[in-house]
C-alpha atoms as a PDB file:
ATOM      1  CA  UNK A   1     -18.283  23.845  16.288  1.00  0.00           C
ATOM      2  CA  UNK A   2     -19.434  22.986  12.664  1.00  0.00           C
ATOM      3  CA  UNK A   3     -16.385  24.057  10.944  1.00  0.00           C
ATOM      4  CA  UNK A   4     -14.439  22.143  13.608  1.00  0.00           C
ATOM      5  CA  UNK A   5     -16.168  19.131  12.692  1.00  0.00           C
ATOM      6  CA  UNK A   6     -16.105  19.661   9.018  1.00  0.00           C
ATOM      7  CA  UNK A   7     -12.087  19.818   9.165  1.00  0.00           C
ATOM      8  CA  UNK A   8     -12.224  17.131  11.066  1.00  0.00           C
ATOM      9  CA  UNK A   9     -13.841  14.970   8.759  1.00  0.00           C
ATOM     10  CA  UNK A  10     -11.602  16.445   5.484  1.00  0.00           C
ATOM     11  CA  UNK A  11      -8.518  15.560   7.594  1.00  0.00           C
ATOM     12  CA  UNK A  12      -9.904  11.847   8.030  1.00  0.00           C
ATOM     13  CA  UNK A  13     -10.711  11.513   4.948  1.00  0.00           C
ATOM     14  CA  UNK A  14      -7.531  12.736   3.430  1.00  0.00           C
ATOM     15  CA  UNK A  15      -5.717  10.094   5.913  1.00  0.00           C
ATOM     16  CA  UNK A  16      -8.110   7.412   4.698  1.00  0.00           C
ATOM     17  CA  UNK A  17      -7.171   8.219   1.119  1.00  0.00           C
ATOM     18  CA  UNK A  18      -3.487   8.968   1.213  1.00  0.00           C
ATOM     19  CA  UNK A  19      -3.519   7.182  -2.640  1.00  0.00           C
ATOM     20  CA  UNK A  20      -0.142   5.176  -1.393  1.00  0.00           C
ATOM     21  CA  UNK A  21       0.199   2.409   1.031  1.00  0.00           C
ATOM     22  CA  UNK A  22       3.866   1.206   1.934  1.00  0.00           C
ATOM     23  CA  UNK A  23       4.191  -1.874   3.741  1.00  0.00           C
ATOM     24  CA  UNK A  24       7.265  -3.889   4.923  1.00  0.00           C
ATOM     25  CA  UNK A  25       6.945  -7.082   4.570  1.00  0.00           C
ATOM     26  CA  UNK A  26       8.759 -10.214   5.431  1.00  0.00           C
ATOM     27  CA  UNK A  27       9.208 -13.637   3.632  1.00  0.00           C
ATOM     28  CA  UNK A  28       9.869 -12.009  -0.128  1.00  0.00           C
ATOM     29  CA  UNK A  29      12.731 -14.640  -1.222  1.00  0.00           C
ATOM     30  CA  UNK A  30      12.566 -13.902  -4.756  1.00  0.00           C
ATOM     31  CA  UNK A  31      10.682 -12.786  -8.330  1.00  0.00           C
ATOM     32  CA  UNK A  32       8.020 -15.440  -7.883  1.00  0.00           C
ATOM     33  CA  UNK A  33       6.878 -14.025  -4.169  1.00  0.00           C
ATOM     34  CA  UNK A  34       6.406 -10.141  -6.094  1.00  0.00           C
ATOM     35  CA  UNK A  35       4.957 -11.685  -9.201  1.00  0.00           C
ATOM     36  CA  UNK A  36       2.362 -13.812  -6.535  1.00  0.00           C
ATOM     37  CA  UNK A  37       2.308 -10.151  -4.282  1.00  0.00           C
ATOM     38  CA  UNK A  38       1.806  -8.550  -7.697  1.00  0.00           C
ATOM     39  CA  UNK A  39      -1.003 -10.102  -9.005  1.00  0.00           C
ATOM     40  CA  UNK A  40      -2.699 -10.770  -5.221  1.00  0.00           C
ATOM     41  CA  UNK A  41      -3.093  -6.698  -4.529  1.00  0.00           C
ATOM     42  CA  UNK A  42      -4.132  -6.164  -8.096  1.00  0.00           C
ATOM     43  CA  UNK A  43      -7.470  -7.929  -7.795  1.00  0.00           C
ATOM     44  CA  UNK A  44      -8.432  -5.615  -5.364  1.00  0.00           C
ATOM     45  CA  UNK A  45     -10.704  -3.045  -7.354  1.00  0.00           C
ATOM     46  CA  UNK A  46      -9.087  -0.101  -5.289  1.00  0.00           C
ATOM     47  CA  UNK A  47      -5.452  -1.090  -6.730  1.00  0.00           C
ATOM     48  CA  UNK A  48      -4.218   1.352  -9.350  1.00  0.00           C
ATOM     49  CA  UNK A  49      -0.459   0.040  -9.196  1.00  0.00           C
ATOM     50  CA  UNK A  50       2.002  -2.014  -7.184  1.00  0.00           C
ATOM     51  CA  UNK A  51       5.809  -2.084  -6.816  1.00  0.00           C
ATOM     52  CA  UNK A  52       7.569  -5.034  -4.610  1.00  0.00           C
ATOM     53  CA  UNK A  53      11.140  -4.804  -3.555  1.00  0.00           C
ATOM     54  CA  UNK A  54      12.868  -7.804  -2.656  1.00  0.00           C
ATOM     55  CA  UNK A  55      15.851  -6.059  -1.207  1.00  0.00           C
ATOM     56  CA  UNK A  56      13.960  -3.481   0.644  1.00  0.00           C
ATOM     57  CA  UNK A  57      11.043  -6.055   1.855  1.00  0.00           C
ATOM     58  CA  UNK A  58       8.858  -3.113   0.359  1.00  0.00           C
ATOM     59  CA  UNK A  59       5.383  -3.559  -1.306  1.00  0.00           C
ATOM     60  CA  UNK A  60       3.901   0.008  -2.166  1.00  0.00           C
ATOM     61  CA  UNK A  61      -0.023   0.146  -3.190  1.00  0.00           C
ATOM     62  CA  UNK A  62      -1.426   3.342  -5.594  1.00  0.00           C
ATOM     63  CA  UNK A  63      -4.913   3.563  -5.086  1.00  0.00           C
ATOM     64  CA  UNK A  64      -7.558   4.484  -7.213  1.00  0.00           C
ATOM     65  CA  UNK A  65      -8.445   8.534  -7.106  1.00  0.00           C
ATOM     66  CA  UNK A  66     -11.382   7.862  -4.174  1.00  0.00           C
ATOM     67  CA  UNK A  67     -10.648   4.622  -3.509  1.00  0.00           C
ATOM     68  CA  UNK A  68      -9.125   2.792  -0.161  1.00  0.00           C
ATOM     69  CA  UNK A  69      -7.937  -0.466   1.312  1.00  0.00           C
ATOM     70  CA  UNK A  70      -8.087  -0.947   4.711  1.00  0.00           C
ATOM     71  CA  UNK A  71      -5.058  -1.958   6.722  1.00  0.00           C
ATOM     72  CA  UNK A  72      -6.824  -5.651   7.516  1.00  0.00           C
ATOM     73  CA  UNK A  73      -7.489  -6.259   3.942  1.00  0.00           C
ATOM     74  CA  UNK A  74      -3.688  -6.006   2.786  1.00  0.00           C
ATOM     75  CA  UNK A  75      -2.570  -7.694   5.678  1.00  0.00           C
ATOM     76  CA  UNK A  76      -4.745 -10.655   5.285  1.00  0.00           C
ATOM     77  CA  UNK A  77      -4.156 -10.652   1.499  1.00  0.00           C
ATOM     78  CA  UNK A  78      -0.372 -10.835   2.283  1.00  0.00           C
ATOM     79  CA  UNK A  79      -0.503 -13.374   5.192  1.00  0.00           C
ATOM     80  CA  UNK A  80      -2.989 -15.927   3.599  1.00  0.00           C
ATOM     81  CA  UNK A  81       0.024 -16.103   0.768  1.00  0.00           C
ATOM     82  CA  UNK A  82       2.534 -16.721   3.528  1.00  0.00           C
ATOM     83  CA  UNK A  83       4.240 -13.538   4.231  1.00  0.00           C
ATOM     84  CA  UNK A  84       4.695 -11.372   7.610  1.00  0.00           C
ATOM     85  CA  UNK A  85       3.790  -7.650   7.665  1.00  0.00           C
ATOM     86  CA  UNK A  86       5.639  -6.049   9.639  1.00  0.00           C
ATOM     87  CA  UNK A  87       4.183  -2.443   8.978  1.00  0.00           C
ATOM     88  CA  UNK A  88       2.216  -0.315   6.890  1.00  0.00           C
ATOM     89  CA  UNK A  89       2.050   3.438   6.041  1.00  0.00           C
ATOM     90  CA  UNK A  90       0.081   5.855   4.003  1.00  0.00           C
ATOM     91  CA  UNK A  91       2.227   8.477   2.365  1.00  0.00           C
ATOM     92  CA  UNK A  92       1.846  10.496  -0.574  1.00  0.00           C
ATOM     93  CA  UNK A  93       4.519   9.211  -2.404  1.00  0.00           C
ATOM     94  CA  UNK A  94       4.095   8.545  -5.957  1.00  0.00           C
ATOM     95  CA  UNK A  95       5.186   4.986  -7.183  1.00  0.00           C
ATOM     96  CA  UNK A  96       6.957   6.465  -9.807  1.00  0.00           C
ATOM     97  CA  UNK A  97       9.091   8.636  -6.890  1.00  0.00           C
ATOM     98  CA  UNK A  98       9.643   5.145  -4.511  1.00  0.00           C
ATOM     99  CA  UNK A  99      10.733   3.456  -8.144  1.00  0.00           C
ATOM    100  CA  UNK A 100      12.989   5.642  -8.668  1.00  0.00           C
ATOM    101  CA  UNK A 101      14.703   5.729  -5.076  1.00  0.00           C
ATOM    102  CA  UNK A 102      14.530   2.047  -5.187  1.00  0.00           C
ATOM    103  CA  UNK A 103      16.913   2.341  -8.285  1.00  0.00           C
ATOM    104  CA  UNK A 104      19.780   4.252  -6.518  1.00  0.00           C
END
C-alpha cells in the first residue's frame, strides 16, 4: 500500500508541474492584447516564459523548474484584462517546440 501511495503522489505531482500551460483564449484582437497578456502572466513569480498567438488564440506559460500556477490564477489573470478562456492544458511542450509550430 505504501508504494501505491508514493506513485500516487509522484504522478500528482508531475501533473501539477507539467512546466507548460496552454490555454485558448478568446478576445486577442491584436499586438497590444499579447503585449498586455505578456506582461500580465510574467508578474507571476512561477512564470519562466510566455508566447501569445493571435491567430491561434494560444497563450502558452513555462514555469519555473518546481514552480506552478493554478488553473484559477491564469484564468482570473486573463479575465480581469477582458479576455475568455476557453481551455487550458498542461503538456510538456517546450515553448521553443509550440514557437516553432506556430511558425509553419
Amino acid at each position: 500500500m505504501k508504494k501505491l501511495t508514493i506513485c500516487l503522489f509522484a504522478l500528482i505531482a508531475g501533473v501539477a508541474n507539467a512546466g507548460t500551460i496552454e490555454m485558448k483564449v478568446y478576445g486577442l484582437v491584436c499586438g497590444f492584447c499579447a503585449q498586455g497578456i505578456e506582461k500580465t502572466l510574467r508578474k507571476n513569480p512561477a512564470t519562466a516564459d510566455v508566447v501569445v498567438s493571435l491567430e491561434n488564440k494560444l497563450v502558452a506559460v513555462a514555469t519555473k523548474e518546481g514552480a506552478d500556477i493554478s488553473d484559477a490564477e491564469l484564468t482570473k489573470a486573463l479575465t480581469d484584462s477582458g479576455y475568455d478562456v476557453k481551455g487550458i492544458v498542461r503538456t510538456q511542450r517546450s515553448l521553443d517546440a509550440i514557437r516553432a509550430e506556430l511558425k509553419q
